[in-house]
Every structure is written in C-alpha cells, then in structure tokens.
C-alpha atoms as a PDB file:
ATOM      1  CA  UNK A   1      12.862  93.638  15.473  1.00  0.00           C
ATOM      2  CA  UNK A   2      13.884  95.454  12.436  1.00  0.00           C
ATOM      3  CA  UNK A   3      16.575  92.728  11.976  1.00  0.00           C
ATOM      4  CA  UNK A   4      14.416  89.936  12.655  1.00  0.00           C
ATOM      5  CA  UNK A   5      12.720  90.560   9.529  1.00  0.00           C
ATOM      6  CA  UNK A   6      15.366  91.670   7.258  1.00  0.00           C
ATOM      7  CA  UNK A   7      17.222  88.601   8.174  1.00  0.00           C
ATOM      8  CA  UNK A   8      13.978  86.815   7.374  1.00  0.00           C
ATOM      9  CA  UNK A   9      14.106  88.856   4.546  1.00  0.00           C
ATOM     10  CA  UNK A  10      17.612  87.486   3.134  1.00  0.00           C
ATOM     11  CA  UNK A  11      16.656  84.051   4.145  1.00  0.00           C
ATOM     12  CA  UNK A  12      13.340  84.413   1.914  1.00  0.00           C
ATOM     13  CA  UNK A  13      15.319  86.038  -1.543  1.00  0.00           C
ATOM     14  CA  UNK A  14      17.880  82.913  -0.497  1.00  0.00           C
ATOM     15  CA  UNK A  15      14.978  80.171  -1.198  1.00  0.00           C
ATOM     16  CA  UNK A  16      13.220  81.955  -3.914  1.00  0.00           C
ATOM     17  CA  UNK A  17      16.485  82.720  -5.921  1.00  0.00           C
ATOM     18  CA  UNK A  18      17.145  78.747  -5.262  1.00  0.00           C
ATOM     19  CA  UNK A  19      13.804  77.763  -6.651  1.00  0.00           C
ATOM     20  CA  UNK A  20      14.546  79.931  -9.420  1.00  0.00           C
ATOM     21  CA  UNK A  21      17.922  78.673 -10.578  1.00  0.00           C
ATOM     22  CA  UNK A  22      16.617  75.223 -10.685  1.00  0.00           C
ATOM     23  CA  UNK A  23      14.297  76.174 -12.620  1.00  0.00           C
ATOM     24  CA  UNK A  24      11.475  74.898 -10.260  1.00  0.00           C
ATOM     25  CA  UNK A  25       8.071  76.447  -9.363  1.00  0.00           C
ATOM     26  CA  UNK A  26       8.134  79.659  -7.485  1.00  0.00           C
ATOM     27  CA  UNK A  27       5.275  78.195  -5.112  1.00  0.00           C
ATOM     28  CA  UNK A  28       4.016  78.190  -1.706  1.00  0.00           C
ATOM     29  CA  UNK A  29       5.157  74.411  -1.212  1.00  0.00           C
ATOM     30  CA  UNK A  30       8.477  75.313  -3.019  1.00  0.00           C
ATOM     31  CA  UNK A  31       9.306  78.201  -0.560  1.00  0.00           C
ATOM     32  CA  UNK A  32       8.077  76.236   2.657  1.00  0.00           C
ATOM     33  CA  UNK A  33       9.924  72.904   1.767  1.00  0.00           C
ATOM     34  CA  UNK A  34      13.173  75.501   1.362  1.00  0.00           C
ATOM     35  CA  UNK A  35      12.528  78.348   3.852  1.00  0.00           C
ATOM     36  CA  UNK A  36      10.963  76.321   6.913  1.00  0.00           C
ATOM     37  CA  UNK A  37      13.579  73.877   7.911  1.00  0.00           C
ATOM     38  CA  UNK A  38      16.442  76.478   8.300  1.00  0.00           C
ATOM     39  CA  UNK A  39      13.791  79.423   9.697  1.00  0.00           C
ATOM     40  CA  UNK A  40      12.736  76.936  12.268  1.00  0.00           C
ATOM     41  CA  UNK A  41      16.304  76.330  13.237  1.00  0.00           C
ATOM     42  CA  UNK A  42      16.785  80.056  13.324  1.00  0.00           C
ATOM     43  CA  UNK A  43      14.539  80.982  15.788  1.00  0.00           C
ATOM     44  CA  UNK A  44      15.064  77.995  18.051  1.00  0.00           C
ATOM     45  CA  UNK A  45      18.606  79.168  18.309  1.00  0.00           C
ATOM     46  CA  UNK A  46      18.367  83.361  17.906  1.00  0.00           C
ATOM     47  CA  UNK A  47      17.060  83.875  21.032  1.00  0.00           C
ATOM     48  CA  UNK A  48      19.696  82.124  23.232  1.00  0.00           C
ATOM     49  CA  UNK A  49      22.438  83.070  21.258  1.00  0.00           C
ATOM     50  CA  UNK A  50      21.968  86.772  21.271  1.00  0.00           C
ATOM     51  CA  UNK A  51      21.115  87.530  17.637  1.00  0.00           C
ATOM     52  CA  UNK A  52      18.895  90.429  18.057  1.00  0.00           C
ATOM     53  CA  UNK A  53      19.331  90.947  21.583  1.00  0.00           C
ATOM     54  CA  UNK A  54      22.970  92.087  20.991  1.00  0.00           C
ATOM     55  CA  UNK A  55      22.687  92.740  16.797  1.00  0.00           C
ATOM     56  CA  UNK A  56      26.550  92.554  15.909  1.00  0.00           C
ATOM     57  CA  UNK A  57      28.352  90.776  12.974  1.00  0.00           C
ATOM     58  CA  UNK A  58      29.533  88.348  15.269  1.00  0.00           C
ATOM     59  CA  UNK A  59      26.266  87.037  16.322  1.00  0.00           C
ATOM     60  CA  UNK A  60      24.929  86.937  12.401  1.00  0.00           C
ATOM     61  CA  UNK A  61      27.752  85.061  11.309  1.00  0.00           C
ATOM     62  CA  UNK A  62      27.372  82.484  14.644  1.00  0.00           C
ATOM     63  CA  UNK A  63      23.327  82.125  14.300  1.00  0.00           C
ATOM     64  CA  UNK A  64      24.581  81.573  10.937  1.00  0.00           C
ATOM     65  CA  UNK A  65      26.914  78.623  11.022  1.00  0.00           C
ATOM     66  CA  UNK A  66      25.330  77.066  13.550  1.00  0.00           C
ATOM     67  CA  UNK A  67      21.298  77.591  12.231  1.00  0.00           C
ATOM     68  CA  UNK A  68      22.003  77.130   8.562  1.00  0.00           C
ATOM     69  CA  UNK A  69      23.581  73.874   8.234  1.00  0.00           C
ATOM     70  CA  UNK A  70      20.952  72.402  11.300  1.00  0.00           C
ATOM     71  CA  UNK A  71      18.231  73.744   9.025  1.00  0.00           C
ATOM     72  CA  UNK A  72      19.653  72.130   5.807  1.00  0.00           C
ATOM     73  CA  UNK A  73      19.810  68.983   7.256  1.00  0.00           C
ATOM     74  CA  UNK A  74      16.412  69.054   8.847  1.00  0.00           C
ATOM     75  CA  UNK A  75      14.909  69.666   5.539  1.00  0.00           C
ATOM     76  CA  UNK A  76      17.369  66.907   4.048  1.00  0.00           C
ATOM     77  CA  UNK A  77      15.974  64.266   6.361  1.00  0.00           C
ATOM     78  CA  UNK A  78      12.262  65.306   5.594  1.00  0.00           C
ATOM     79  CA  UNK A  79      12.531  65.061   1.855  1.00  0.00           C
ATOM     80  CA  UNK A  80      14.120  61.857   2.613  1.00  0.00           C
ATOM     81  CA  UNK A  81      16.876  62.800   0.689  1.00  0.00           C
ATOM     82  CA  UNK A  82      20.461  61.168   1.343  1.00  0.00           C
ATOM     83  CA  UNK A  83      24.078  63.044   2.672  1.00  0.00           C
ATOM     84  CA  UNK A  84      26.396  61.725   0.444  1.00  0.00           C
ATOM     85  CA  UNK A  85      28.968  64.147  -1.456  1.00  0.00           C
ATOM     86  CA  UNK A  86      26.161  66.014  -3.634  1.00  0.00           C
ATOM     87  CA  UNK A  87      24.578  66.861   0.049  1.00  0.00           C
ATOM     88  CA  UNK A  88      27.782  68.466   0.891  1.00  0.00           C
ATOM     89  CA  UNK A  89      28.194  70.592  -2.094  1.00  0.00           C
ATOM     90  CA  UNK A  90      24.557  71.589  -1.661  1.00  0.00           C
ATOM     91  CA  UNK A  91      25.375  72.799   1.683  1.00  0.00           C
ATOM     92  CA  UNK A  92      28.918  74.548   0.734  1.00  0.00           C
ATOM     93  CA  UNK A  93      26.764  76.334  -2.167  1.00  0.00           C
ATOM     94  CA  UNK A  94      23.730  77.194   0.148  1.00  0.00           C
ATOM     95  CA  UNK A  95      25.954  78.564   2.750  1.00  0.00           C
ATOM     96  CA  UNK A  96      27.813  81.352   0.479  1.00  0.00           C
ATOM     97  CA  UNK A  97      24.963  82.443  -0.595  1.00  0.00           C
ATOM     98  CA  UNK A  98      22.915  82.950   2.120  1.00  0.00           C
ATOM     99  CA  UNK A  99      25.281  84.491   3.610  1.00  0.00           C
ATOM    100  CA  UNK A 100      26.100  86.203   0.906  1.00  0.00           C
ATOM    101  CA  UNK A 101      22.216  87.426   1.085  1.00  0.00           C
ATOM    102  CA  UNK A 102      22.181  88.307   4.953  1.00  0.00           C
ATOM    103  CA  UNK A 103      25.216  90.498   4.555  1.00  0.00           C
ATOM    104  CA  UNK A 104      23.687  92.235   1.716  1.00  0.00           C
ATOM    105  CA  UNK A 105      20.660  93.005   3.707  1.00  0.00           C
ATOM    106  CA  UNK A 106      22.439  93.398   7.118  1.00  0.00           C
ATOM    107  CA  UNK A 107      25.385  96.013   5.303  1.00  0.00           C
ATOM    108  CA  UNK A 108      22.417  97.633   3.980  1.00  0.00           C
ATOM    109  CA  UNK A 109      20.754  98.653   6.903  1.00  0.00           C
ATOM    110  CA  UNK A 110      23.957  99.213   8.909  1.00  0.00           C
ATOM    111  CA  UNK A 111      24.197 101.751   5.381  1.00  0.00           C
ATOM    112  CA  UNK A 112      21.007 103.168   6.139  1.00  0.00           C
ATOM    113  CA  UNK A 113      21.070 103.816   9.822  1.00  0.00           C
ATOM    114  CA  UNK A 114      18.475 101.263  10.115  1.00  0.00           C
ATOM    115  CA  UNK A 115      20.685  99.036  12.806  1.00  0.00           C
END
C-alpha cells in the first residue's frame, strides 16, 4: 500500500510541477483536469497487471507505458483538445518526466527500506 501512494505521490508532484511550468494556477480544477485522467487509468489497470501485488521495476515501468499514455489521451479527448504533432510532443515530454518522478520516488523508498 505504501507504493500505492508514493506512486500517487510522483503522479501528484508530476501535475503540479506541470501546472507550474506553464505558469497556470496551482488549483483544485488545475490538478484534477491533470491528475484524474491518467490516475483513473492507473487504477483500472494496477490491479490486473500486478503493480503492487508483485512491486518490481518491471511492473512500474509496464503500468507505466501502458496507464500513462491511456490517461493522457482520456484527458485529451475531455478538454476537447486535438492529437496532432503538438499532442505527441506533449505526450513524449509528459512521459520522461513522470517517469522521471516515479523513479525518483520508487529509488527512494527501495533507498530507504520502505519497499
């Protein structure tokens, strides 16, 4: 469970970090509109793939590529928005870094005994 929420964690400093580099509003309706699309994804898809059932790198990085992508284009079709070549940059640029965030969070609990 410990993981659960450290991943949540990662993906939560992932949105707010967004919101602050574009220089938007560090708001409830910011966070959701960034946070709920991929965190809904997540959890569908955590449970049957063995993400904190069997914690390993391997299942991270798999919940990963399959959740985060599904999530950013969940939240793309809500805001309407369109998947031309800016959406794929978006989600090249969203990917490293929340990855980039879970493996900060997930190396520092594997540092700290905590998984």
């Amino acid at each position: 469970m410990r993981l659960f929420f450290l991943d949540l964690l990662a993906l939560f400093l992932f949105a707010l970090v967004g919101l602050l580099a574009h220089g938007r509003p560090v708001d409830l309706g910011g966070l959701a509109r960034n946070l709920l699309p991929i965190l809904l994804v997540w959890l569908l898809l955590s449970p049957f793939l063995g993400t904190y059932r069997r914690p390993s790198w391997r299942n991270l990085l798999f919940t990963w590529f399959l959740a985060f992508p599904a999530g950013l284009w969940l939240r793309e079709m809500v805001l309407g928005g369109s998947f031309g070549p800016g959406f794929f940059v978006f989600l090249a640029v969203a990917m490293a870094f929340s990855l980039l965030f879970l493996f900060l969070l997930r190396g520092l609990a594997k540092l700290l005994r905590i998984w």
